[in-house]
Protein backbone atom coordinates (compact mmCIF):
# COMPACT_ATOMS: atom_id res chain seq x y z
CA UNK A 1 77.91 111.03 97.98
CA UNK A 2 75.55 112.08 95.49
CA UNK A 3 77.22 113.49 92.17
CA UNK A 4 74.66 116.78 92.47
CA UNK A 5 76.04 118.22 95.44
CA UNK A 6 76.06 117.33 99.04
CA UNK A 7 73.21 116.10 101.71
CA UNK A 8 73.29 118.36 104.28
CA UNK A 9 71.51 118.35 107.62
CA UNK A 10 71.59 122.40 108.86
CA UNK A 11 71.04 122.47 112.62
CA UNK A 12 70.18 125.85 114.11
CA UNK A 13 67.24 127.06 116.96
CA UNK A 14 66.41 130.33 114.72
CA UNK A 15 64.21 128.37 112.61
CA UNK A 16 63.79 131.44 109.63
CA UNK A 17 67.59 131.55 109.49
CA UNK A 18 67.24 127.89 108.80
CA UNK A 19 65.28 128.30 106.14
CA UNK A 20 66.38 130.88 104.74
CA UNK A 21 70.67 128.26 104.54
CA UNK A 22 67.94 125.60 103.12
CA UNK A 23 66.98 128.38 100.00
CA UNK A 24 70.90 129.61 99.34
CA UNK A 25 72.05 125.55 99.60
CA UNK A 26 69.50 124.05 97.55
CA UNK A 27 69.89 126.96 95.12
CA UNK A 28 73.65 125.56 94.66
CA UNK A 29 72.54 122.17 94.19
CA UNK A 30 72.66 120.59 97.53
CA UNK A 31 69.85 118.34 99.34
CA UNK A 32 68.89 120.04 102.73
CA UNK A 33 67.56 119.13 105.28
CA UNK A 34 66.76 121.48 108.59
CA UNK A 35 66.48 121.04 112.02
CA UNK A 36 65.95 123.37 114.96
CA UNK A 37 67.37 121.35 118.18
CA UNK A 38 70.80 119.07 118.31
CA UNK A 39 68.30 115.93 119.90
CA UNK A 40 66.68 115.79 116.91
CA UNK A 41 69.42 116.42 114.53
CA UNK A 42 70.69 113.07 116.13
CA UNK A 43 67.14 111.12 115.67
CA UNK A 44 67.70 112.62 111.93
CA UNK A 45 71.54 111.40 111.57
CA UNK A 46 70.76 107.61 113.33
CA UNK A 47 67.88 107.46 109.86
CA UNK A 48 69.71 108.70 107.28
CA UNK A 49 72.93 109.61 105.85
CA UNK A 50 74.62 112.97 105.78
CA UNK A 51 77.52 114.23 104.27
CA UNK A 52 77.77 117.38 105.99
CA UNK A 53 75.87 118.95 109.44
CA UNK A 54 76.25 122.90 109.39
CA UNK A 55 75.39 123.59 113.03
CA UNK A 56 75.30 127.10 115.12
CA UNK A 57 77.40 126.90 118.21
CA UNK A 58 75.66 128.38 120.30
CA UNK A 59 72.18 126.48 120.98
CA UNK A 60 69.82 125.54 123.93
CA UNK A 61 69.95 121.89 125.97
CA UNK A 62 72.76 120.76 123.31
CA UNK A 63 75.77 122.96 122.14
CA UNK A 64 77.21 122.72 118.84
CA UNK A 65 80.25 121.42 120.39
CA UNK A 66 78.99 118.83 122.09
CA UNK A 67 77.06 117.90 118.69
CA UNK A 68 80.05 117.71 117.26
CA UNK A 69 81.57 115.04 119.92
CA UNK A 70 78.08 113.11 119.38
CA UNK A 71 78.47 113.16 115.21
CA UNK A 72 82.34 111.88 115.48
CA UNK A 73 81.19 109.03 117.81
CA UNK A 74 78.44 107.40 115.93
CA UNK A 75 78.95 108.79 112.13
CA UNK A 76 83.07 109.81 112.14
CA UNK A 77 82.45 109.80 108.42
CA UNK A 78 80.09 113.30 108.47
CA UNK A 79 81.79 116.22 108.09
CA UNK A 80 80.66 119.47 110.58
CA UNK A 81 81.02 122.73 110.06
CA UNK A 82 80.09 124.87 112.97
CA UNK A 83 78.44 128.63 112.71
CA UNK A 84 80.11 131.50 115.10
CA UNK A 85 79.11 134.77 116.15
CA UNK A 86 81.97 137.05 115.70
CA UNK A 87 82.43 136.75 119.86
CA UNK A 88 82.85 132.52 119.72
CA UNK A 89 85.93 132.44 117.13
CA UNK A 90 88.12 130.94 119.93
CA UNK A 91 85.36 128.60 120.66
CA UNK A 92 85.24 127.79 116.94
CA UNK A 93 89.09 126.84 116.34
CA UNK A 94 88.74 124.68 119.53
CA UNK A 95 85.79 122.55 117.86
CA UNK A 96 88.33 122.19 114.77
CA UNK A 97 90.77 120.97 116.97
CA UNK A 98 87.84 117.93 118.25
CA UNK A 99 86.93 117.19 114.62
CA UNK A 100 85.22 119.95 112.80
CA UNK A 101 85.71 120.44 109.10
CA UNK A 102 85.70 123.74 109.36
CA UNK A 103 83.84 127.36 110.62
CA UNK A 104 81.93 130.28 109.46
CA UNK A 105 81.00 133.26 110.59
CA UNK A 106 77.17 133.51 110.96
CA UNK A 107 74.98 136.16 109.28
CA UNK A 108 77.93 136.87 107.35
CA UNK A 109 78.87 136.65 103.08
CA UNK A 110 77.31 133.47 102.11
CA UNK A 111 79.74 133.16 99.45
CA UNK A 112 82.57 131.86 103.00
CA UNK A 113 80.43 129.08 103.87
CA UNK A 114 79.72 127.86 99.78
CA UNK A 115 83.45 127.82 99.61
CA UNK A 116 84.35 125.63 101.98
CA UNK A 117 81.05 123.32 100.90
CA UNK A 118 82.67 123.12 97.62
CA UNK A 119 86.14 122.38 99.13
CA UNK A 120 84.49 119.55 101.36
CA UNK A 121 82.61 118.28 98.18
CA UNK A 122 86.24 118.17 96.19
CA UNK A 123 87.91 116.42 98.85
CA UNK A 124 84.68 114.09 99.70
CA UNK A 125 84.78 113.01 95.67
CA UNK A 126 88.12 112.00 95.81
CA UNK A 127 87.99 110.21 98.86
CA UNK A 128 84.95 108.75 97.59
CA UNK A 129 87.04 107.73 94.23
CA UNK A 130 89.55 106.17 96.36
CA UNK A 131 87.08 104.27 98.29
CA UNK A 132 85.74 102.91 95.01
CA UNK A 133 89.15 101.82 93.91
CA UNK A 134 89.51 99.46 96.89
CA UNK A 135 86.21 98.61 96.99
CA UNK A 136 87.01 97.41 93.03
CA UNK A 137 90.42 96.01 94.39
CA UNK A 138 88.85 93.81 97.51
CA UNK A 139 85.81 92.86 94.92
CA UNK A 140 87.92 91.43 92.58
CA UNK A 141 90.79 89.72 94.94
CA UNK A 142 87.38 88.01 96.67
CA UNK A 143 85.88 86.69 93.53
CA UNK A 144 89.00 85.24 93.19
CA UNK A 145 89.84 83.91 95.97
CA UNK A 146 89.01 79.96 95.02
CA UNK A 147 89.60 76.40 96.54
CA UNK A 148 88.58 74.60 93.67
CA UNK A 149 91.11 72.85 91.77
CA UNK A 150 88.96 73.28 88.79
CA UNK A 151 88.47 77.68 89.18
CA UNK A 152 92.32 78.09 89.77
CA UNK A 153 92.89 75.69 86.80
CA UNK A 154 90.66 78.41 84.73
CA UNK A 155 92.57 81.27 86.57
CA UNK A 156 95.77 80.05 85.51
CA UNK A 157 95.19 79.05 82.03
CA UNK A 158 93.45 82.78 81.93
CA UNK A 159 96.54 84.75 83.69
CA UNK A 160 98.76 82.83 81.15
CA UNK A 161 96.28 83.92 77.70
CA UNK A 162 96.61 87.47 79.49
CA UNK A 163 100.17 87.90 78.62
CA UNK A 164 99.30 87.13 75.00
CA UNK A 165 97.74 89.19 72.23
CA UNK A 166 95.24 86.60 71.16
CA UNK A 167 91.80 86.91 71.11
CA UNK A 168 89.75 85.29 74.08
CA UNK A 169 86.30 83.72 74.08
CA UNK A 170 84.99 83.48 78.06
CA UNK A 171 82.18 80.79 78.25
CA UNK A 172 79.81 80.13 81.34
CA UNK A 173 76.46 79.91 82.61
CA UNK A 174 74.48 83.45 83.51
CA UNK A 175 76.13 84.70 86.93
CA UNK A 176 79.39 83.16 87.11
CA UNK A 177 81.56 86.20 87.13
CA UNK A 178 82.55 86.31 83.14
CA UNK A 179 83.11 90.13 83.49
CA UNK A 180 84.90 89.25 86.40
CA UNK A 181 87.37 87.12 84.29
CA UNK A 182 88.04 89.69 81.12
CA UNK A 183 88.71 91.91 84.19
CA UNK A 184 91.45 89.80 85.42
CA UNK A 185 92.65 89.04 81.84
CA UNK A 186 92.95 92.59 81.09
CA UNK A 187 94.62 93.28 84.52
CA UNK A 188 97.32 90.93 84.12
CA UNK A 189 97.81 92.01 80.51
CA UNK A 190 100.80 94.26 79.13
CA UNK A 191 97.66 96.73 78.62
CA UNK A 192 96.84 97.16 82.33
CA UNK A 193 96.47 100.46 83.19
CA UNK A 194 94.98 101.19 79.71
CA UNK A 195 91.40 101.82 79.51
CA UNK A 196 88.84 98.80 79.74
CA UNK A 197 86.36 99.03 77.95
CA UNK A 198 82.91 96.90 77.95
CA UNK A 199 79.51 96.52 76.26
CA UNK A 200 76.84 94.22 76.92
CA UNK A 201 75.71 93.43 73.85
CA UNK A 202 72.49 91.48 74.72
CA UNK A 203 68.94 92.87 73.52
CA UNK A 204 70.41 95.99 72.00
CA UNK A 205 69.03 97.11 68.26
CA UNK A 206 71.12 97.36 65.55
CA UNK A 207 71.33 100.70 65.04
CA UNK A 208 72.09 101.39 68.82
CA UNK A 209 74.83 98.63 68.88
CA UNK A 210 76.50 99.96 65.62
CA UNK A 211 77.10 103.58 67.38
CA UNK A 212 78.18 101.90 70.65
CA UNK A 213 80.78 99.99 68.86
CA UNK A 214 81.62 102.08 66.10
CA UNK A 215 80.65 105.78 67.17
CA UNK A 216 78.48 108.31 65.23
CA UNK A 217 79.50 111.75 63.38
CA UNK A 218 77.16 114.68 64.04
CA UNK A 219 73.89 114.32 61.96
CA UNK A 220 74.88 110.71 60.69
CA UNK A 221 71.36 109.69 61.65
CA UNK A 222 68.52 110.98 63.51
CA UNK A 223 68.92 112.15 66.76
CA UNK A 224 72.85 112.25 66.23
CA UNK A 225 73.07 115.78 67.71
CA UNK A 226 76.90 115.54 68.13
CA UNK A 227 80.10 113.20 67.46
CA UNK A 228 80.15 109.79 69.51
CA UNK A 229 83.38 107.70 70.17
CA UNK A 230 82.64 104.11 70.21
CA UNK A 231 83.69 101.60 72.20
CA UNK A 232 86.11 100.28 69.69
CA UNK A 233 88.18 103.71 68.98
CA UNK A 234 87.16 103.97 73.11
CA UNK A 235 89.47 101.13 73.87
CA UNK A 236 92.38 101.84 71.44
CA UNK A 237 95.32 100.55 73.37
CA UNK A 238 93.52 98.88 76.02
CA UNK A 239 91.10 95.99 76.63
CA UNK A 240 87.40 95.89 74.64
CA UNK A 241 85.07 93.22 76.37
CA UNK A 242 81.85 92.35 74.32
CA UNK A 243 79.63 90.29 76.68
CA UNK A 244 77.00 88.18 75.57
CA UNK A 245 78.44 88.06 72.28
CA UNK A 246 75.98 85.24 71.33
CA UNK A 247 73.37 87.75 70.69
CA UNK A 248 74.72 90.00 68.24
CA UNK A 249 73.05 90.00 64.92
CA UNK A 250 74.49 88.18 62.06
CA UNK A 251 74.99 91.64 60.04
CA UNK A 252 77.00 92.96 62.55
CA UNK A 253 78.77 90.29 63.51
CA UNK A 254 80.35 90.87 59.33
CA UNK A 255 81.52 94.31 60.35
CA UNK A 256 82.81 93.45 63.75
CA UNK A 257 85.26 90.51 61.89
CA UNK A 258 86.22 93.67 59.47
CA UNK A 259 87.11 95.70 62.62
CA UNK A 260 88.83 92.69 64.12
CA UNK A 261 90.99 91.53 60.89
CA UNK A 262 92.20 94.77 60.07
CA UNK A 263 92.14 97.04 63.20
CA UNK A 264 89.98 99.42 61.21
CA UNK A 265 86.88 101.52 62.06
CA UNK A 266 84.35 103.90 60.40
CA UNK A 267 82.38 106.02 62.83
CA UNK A 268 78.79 105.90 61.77
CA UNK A 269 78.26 108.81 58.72
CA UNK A 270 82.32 109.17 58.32
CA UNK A 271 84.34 108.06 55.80
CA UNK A 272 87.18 108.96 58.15
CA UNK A 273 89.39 105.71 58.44
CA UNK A 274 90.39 105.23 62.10
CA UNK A 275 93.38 102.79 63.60
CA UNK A 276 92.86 101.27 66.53
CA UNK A 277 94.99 98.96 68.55
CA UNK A 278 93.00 96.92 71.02
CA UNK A 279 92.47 93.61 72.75
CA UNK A 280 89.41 91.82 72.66
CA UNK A 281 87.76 89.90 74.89
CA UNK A 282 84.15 88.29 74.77
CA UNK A 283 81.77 86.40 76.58
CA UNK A 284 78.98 84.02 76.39
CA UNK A 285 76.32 81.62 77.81
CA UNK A 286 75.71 80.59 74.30
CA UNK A 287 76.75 76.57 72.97
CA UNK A 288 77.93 78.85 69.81
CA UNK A 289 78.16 75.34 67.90
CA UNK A 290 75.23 75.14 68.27
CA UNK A 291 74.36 78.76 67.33
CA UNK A 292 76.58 78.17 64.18
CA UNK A 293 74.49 75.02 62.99
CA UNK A 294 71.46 77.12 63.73
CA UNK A 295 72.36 79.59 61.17
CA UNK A 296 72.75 82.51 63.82
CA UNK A 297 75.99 82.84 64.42
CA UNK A 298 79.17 83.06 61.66
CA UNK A 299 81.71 80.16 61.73
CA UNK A 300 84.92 82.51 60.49
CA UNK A 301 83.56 85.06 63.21
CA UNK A 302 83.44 82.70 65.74
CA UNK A 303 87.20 81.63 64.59
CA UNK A 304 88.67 84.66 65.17
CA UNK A 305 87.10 85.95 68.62
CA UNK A 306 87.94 82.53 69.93
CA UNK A 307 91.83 81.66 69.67
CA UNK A 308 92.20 80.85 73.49
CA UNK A 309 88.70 79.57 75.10
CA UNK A 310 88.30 79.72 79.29
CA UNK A 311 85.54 78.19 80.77
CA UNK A 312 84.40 78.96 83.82
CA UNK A 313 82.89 76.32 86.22
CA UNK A 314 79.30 76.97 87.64
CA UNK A 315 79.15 77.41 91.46
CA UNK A 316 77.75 74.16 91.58
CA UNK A 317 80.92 72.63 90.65
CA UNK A 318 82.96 74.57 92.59
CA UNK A 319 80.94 74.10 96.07
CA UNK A 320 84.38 74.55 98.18
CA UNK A 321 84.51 78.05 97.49
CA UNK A 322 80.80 78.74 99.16
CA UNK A 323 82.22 79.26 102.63
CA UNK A 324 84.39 82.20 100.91
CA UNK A 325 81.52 83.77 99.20
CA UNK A 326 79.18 84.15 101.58
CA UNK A 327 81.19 85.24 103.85
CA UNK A 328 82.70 88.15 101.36
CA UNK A 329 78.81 88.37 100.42
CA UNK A 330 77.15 89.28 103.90
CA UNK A 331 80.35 91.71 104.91
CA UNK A 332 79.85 93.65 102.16
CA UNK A 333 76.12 93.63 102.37
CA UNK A 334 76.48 94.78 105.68
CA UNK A 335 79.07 97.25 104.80
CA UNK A 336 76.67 98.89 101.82
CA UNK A 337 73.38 98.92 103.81
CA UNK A 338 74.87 99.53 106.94
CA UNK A 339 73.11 96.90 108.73
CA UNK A 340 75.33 94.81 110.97
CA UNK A 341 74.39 90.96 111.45
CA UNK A 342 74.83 89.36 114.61
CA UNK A 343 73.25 85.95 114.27
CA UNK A 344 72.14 83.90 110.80
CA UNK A 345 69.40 81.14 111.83
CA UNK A 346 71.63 77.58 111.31
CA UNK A 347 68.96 76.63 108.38
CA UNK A 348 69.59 79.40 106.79
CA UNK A 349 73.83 78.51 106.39
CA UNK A 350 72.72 74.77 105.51
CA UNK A 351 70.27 76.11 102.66
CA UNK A 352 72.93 78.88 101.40
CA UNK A 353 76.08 75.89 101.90
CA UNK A 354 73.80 73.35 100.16
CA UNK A 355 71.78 75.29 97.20
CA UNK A 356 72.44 74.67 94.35
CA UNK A 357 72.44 77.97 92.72
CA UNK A 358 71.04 77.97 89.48
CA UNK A 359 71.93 81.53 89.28
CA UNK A 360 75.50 81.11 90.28
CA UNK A 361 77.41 83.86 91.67
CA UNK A 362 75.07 86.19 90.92
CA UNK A 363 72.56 84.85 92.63
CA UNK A 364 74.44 83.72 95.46
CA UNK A 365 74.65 87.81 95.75
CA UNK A 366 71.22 88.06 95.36
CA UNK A 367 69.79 85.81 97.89
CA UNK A 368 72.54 86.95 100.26
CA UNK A 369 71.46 91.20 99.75
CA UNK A 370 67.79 90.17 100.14
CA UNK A 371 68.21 88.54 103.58
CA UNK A 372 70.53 91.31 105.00
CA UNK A 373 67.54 93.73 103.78
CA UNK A 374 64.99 91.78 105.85
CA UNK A 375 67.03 91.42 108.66
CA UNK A 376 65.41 92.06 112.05
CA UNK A 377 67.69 93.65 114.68
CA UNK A 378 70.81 92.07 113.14
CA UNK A 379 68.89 88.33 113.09
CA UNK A 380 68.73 86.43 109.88
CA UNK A 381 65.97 84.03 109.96
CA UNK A 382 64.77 80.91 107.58
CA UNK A 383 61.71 82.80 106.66
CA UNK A 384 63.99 85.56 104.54
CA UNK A 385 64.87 83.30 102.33
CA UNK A 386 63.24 84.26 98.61
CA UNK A 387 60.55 82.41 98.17
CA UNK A 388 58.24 78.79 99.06
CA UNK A 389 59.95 77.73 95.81
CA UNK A 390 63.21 78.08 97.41
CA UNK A 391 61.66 76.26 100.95
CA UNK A 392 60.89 73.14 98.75
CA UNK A 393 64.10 72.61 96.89
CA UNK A 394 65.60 72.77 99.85
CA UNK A 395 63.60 70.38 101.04
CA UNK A 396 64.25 68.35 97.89
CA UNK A 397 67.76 68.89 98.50
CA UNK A 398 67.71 67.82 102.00
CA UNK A 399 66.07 64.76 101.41
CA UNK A 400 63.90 62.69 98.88
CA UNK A 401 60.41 63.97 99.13
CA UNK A 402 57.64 61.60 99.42
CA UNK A 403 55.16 61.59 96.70
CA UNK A 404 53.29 58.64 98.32
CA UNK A 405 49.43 60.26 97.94
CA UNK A 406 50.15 62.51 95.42
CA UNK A 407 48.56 61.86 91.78
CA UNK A 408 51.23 62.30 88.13
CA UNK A 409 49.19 65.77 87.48
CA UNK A 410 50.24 67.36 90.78
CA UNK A 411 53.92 65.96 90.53
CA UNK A 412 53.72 67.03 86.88
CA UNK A 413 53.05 70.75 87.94
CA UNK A 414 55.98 70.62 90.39
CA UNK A 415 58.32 69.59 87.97
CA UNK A 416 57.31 71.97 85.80
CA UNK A 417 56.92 74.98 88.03
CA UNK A 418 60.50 74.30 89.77
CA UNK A 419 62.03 73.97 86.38
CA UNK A 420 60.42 77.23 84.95
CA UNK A 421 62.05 79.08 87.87
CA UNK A 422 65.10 77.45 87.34
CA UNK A 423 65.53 78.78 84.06
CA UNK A 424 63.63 82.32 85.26
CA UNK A 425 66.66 82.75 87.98
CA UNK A 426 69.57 81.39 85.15
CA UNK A 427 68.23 84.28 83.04
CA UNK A 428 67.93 86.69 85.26
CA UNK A 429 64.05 87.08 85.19
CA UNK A 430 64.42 88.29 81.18
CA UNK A 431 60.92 87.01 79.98
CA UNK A 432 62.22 86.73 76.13
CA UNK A 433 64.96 84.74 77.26
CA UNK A 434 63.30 82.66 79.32
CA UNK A 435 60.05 82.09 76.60
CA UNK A 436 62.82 81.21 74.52
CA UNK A 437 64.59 78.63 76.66
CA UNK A 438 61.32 76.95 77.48
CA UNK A 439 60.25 76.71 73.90
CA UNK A 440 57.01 78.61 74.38
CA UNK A 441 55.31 82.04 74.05
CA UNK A 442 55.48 84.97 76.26
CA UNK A 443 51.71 84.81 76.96
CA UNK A 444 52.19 81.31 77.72
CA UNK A 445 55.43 82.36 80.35
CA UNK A 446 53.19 84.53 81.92
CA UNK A 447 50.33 82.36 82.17
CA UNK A 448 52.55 79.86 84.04
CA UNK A 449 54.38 82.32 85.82
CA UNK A 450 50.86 83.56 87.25
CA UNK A 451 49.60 79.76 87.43
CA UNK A 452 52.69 78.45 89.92
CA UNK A 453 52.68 81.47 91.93
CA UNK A 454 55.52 82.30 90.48
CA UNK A 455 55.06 86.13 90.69
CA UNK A 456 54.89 86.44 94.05
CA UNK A 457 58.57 85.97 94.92
C-alpha cells in the first residue's frame, strides 16, 4: 500500500461518472485508475495491483456482484466497495455478506464514499504494519536458521554478550548479515522492546554524520531549519548500531569515545548537556589493526567499541546452510513479486549449491531476486544467471579449465578480470571502494571495467 493514499481501480459503464470519481479521488490523494466494463477491470486486476475496486452494481454482460465473486477468487486481498441506486440496497448488503468492504449510494454526498476510503486505508495500514512485523519476524528466524557448527558457535557466543552491557564489535565480510546480528543482539538484550537504532556510517561527510549522531538545534548551521534528534539521544535506552564503523573519520571518531565514556551528548549549536543511556553496537569489514597501524583509525577508540568481538563466518564457510537460504530466498522472492516458480533448471541449483559467493548473503539474495525476475512462465533457466563471468567460474568451479592453447597474456586478463569482479560484487559495485581495494584509480576501474566487459552484467 502506498503511504499517499490508496490505488484504486473504479469500474462503472457511465464513463463521465467515471471520470468525474477519478477527479474527487485523485483530488484526496489516491491513484485511480478507470474502467468502463467488469472484463476489463479483470485484464486490469491480473497486471497490476489494487487496493481497492469501487464498482456500480448494476452493469451490462458482468454485474458488480459477480465482479465481486471474480476479485475474492483470484486477488482475496482487494477490497470492493460496490455503488447502489437507492432501489439495489438489499442487493448491496447481500454483496457484503459475499465479501464486499462495504457500499455507497451512487450520485449521492461524496463525502459517504471518502469515509469509508479512509476507514479502509486505516485498517489496510495496520494490517499492512502487522504484515511487516512478521515479515521482520520470519526474516530474521530464517537468517538464523544455521547448520553450521561454526554460525551457531557465533550465535551463541552473541545471545550470551546480549545479556551484557558491554560494548560489541561485529566483524565480517560485505553481505554476511552484520545488521542481522546487532539485530539479534539487541533482541535478546534486557533492552528489547526499546528502540533500535542504526546508521550506516560509510561515505557520509562530516558534517552530515555529526547531526545524524549528535542532532542539530535550529539555525546551528546552514540549512538547519529546525531541531534534529540524533541517533545517539534517538536510542537512549535502547540499542545504537553504527555499521561500517571502519570508515568514520578520525575527528569524529574523538567525539564519539567522549559520547561513549561518559554517556554525554551536545546537539550540534547547543550547549545543552544531554544523558543518554544506550547500548552500542558496531560493525565492520575493516582488519581495524590494520586500520590502526595505518594511522586511520584510534587505538583507545577501537578499545572501547570492542569489549566482546563476534565474527561472523562468510557463506563460503558455512556451505551447509545453502539449502536453507535459497530455499527462504526464492519463497520470498516469489512472495514479493508475485511470481510463482514451478521448475529451476538442475544447473542452475548446482551453480547456486556450489558458488562460492563472494558477496555472501547478500548476494546469494541478489542472484536469487534476479532469476525469479527473469523467470519465464514459472521456469528458471541456466541462462538467468547474472552474467558470462558467472558461466565461467562456474565452470572453473566445476572443473579445472584447460589452458592448453591459450598464451600468459590471455590467462593474465582472466585472472585479472575475474578478480576485479570479485572484489566489484564484495563491495557492492561502490567504485571508490573497489579503486581502493585494487590499488588503482577510478579512471583506471573504469577502464577495466569497460575493457573485461564488465559493464554489461
Amino acid at each position: 500500500m502506498n503511504k499517499r493514499g490508496l490505488k484504486i481501480l473504479v469500474v462503472d459503464d457511465e464513463q463521465d461518472y467515471g471520470r468525474v470519481m477519478k477527479v474527487i479521488l485523485e483530488a484526496n490523494g489516491h491513484m485511480v485508475t478507470v474502467s468502463t466494463a467488469a472484463s476489463v477491470a479483470l485484464k486490469l486486476l491480473a497486471e497490476k495491483t489494487f487496493d481497492l475496486v469501487i464498482t456500480d452494481l448494476i452493469m451490462p454482460e458482468m454485474d458488480g456482484r459477480e465482479l465481486l465473486h471474480k476479485i475474492k477468487e483470484l486477488y482475496p486481498n482487494t477490497e470492493v466497495i460496490m455503488m447502489t441506486a437507492f432501489g439495489s440496497i438489499e442487493n448491496a448488503v447481500v454483496a457484503m455478506r459475499e465479501g464486499a468492504y462495504s457500499y455507497v449510494t451512487k450520485g449521492g454526498d461524496p463525502g459517504e464514499l471518502l469515509r469509508e476510503i479512509n476507514k479502509l486505508f486505516k485498517m489496510l495500514e495496520l494490517k499492512q504494519e502487522n504484515q511487516l512485523l512478521k515479515e521482520k519476524v520470519g526474516r530474521y528466524d530464517a537468517m538464523l536458521t544455521s547448520n553450521s557448527p561454526a554460525f551457531n558457535a557465533m550465535l551463541s557466543i552473541a545471545k550470551k554478550a546480549a545479556d551484557s552491557e558491554s560494548n560489541i564489535l561485529v566483524l565480517g565480510e560485505s553481505g554476511v548479515g552484520k545488521e542481522v546480528i546487532a539485530r539479534y543482539i539487541h533482541e535478546n538484550s534486557p533492552r528489547e522492546g526499546k528502540a533500535f537504532m542504526d546508521l550506516n556510517c560509510h561515505a557520509i561527510a562530516e558534517t552530515v554524520l555529526e547531526s545524524e549522531l549528535f542532532g542539530h538545534e535550529k539555525g546551528s548551521f546552514t540549512g538547519a531549519m529546525s531541531r534534529r534528534i540524533g541517533r545517539i539521544e534517538a536510542a537512549d535506552r535502547g540499542t545504537l548500531f553504527l555499521d561500517e564503523i571502519g570508515d568514520i573519520p578520525l575527528s569524529m571518531q574523538a567525539k564519539l569515545l567522549k559520547a561513549i565514556e561518559n554517556k554525554r551528548v551536545y546537539r550540534m549549536g547547543s550547549n545543552e548537556e544531554l544523558e543518554v543511556d544506550f547500548r552500542l553496537v558496531t560493525a565492520t569489514n575493516k582488519n581495524l589493526q590494520e586500520e590502526i597501524e595505518a594511522g586511520r583509525f584510534r587505538e583507545d577508540f577501537f578499545y572501547r567499541i570492542s569489549t566482546i568481538v563476534i565474527n561472523i563466518p562468510p557463506l563460503r564457510e558455512r556451505k551447509e546452510d545453502l539449502p536453507l537460504l535459497i530455499d527462504y530466498f526464492f519463497k520470498r522472492s516469489e512472495n514479493e513479486m508475485k511470481k510463482p516458480i514451478k521448475k529451476i533448471e538442475p544447473a542452475v541449483i548446482d551453480f547456486l549449491q556450489t558458488y562460492s559467493y563472494p558477496g555472501n548473503v547478500r548476494e546469494l539474495k541478489n542472484i536469487i531476486e534476479r532469476l525469479v525476475v527473469l523467470s519465464e512462465d514459472g521456469v528458471i533457466l541456466r541462462q538467468a544467471l547474472p552474467s558470462p563471468a558467472f558461466e565461467k567460474r562456474y565452470a572453473e568451479e566445476k572443473m579445472t579449465e584447460n589452458t592448453t592453447g591459450k598464451g600468459l597474456r590471455e590467462i593474465r586478463k582472466e585472472t585479472e578480470s575475474a578478480y576485479i569482479e570479485d572484489v566489484l560484487i564484495k563491495n557492492n559495485y561502490n567504485m571508490t571502494k573497489t579503486a581502493e581495494d585494487l590499488g588503482i584509480t577510478r579512471r583506471q576501474l573504469f577502464n577495466k571495467i569497460a575493457e573485461y566487459g564488465l559493464d554489461k552484467m
